[in-house]
Protein backbone atom coordinates (compact mmCIF):
# COMPACT_ATOMS: atom_id res chain seq x y z
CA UNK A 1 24.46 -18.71 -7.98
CA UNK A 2 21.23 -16.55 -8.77
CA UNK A 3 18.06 -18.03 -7.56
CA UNK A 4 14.19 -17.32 -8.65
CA UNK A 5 11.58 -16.37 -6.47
CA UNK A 6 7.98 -14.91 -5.68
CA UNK A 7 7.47 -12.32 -3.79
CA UNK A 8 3.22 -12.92 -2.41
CA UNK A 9 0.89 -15.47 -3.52
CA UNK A 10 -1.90 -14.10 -5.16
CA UNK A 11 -0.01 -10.07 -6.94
CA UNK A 12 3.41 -12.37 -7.22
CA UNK A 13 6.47 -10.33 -7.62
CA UNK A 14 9.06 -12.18 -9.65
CA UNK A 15 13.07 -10.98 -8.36
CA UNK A 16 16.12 -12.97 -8.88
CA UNK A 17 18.94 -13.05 -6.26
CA UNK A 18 22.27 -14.21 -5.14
CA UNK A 19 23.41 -15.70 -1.81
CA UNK A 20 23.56 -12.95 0.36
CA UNK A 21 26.99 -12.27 2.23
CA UNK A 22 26.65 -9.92 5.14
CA UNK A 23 30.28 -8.90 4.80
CA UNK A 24 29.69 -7.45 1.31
CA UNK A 25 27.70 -4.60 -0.05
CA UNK A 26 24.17 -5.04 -2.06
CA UNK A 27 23.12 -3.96 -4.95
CA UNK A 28 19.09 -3.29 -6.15
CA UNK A 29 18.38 -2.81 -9.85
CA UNK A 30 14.89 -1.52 -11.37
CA UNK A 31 14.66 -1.97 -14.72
CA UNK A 32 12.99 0.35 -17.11
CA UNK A 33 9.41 0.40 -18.74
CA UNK A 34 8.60 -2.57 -20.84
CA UNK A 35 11.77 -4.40 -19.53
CA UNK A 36 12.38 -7.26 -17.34
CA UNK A 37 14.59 -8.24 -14.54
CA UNK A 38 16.12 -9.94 -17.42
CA UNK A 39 18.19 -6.27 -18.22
CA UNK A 40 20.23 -6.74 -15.69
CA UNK A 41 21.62 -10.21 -16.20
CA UNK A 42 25.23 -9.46 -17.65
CA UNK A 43 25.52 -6.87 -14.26
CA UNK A 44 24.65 -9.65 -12.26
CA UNK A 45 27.17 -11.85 -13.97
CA UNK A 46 29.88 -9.27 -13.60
CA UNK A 47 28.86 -8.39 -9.81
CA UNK A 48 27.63 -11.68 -8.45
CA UNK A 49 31.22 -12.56 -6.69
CA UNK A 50 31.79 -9.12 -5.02
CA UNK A 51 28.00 -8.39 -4.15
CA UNK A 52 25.23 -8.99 -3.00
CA UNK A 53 22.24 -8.44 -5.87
CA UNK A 54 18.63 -8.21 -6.17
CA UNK A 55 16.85 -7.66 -9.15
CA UNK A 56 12.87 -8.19 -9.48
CA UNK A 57 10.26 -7.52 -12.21
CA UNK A 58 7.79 -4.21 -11.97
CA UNK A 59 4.36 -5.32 -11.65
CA UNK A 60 3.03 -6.10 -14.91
CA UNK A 61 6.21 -6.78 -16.69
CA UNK A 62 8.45 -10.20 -16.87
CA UNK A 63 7.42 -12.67 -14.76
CA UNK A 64 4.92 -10.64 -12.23
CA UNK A 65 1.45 -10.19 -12.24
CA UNK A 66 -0.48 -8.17 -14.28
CA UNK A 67 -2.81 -5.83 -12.34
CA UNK A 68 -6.05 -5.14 -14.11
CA UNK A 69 -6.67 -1.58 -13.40
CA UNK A 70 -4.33 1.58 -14.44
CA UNK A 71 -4.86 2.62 -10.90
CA UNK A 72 -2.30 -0.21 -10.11
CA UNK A 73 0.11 1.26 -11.95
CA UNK A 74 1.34 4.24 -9.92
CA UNK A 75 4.71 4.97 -9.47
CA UNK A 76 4.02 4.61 -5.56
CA UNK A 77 2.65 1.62 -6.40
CA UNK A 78 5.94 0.37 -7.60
CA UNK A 79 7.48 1.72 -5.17
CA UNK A 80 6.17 -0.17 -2.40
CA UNK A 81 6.41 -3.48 -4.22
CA UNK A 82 10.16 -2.36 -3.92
CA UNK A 83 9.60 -1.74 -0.25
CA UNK A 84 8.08 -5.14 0.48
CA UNK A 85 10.71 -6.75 -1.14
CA UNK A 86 13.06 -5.33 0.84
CA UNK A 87 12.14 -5.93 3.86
CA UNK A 88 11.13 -9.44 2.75
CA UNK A 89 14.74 -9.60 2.20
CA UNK A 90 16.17 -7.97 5.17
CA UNK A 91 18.03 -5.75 3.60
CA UNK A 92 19.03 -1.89 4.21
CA UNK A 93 22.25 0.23 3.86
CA UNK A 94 22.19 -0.89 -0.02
CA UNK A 95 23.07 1.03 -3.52
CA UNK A 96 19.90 1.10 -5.44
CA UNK A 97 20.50 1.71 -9.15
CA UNK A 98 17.37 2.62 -11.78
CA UNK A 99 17.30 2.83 -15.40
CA UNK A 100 15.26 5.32 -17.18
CA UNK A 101 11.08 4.40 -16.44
CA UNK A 102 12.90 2.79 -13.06
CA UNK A 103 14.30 5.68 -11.94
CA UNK A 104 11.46 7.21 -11.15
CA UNK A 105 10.76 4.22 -8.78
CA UNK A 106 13.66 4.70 -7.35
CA UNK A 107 13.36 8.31 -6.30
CA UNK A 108 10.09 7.88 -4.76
CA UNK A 109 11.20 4.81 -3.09
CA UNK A 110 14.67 6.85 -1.65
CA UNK A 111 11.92 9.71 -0.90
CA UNK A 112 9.92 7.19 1.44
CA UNK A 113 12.33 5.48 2.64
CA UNK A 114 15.83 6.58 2.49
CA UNK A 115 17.04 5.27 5.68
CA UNK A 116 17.31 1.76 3.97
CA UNK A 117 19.33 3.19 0.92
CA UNK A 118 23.20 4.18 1.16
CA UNK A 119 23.84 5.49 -2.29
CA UNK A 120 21.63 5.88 -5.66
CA UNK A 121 22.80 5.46 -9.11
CA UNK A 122 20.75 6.79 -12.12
CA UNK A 123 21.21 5.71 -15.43
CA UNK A 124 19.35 7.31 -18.50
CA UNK A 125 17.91 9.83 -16.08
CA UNK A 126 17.39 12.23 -18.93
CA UNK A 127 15.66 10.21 -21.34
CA UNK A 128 12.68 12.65 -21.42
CA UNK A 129 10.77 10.30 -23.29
CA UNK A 130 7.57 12.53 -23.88
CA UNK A 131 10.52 14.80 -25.75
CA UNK A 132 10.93 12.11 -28.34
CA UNK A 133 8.95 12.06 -32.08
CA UNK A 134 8.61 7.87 -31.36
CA UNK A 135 6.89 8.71 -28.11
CA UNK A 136 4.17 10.08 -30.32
CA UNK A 137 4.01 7.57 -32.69
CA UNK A 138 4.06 4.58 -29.74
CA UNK A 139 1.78 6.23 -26.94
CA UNK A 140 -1.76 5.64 -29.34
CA UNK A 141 -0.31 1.79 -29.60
CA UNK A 142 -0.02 1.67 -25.60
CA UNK A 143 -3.58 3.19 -25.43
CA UNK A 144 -4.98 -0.04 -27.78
CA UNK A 145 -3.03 -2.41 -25.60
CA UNK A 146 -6.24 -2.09 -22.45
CA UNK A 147 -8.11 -4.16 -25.07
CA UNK A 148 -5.61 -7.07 -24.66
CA UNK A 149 -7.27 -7.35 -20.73
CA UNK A 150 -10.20 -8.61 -22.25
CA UNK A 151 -9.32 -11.55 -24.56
CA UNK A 152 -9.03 -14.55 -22.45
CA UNK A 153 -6.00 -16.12 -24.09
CA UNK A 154 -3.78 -13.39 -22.95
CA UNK A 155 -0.64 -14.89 -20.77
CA UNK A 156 -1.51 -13.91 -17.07
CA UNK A 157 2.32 -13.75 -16.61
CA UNK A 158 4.85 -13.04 -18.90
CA UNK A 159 8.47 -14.15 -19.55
CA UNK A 160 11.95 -12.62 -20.16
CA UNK A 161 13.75 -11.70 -23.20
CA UNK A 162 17.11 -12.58 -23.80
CA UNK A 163 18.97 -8.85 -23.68
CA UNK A 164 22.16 -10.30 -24.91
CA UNK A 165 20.68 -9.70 -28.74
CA UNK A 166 20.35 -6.09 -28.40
CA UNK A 167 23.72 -5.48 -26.29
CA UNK A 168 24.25 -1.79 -26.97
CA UNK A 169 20.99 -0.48 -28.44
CA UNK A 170 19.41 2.37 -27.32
CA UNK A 171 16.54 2.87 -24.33
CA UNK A 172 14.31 3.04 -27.33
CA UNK A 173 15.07 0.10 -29.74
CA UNK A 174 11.85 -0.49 -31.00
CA UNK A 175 12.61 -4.12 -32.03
CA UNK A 176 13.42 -4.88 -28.67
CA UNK A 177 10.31 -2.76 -27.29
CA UNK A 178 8.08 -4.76 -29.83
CA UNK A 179 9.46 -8.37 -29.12
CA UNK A 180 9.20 -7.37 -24.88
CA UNK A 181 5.17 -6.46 -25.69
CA UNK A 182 4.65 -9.83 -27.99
CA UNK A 183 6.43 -12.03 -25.29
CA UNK A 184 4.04 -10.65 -22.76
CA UNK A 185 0.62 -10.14 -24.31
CA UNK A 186 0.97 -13.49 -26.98
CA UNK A 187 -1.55 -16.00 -26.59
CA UNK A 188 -0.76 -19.16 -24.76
CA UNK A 189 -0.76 -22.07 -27.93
């Protein structure tokens, strides 16, 4: 059974995880850029018998606070979140697996501290997304979203989107990207 919690009080850290085993392996996932812990759902459903699993949501995605400042933002930044969590957790010797934005967590996080990780998997490593013609036309729209800091309806904390709808779309579906940034920034009604 997966169970919800908060990592801190006041910069929460939202992660998900099963009953821990010591006789079995664990698993870490960090999700992607404008994602959730949510994108890992039908892995934990597959995996949750034979491992153990922790998945959590990046600062300023899903469930986790939203830092004010850019500064707060830094892929070290992310990286010790991961760290705290972790040892939070008492857990070392595991498989940490990224997905594209993630990844880049995950290789400063296996630079830092590698003697708590046994294996790495990378998936969409070569996304390249500054490569892409819908980076250019998205980036100006990211730019306009530091405004949203400033109107006082804006959800504190977001949510999670249910992945099952876009099962087998791309890194960059754009309905799915749109739908992630409305579930986050909407106004509380």
């Amino acid at each position: 059974m997966i169970e919800e919690k908060y990592l801190g009080s006041k910069n929460r850290i939202f992660y998900r995880r099963n009953s821990f085993n010591p006789k079995r392996q664990t698993l870490v996932f960090v999700h992607g850029l404008s994602g959730s812990s949510s994108a890992w759902i039908e892995y934990e459903k597959y995996f949750e018998k034979k491992f153990n699993l922790l998945t959590f949501d990046l600062r300023g995605h899903g469930k986790s606070f939203r830092p004010k400042t850019e500064k707060e933002y830094l892929i070290k930044t992310f990286s010790k979140d991961l760290y705290r969590l972790v040892k939070k957790e008492k857990i070392n010797n595991f498989i940490l697996i990224g997905h594209s934005f993630g990844n880049f967590i995950v290789l400063d996080f296996f630079k830092k501290y590698k003697k708590f990780v046994k294996a790495l998997v990378l998936i969409s490593a070569d996304a390249a997304p500054s490569k892409r013609k819908l980076t250019k036309i998205i980036l100006p729209f990211l730019w306009l979203s530091k405004l949203l800091n400033y109107i006082p309806s804006i959800k504190k904390e977001g949510g999670h989107l249910d992945y099952s709808r876009y099962l087998h779309s791309g890194d960059w579906n754009i309905r799915r990207i749109i739908e992630e940034f409305f579930l986050f920034y909407l106004p509380d009604l």
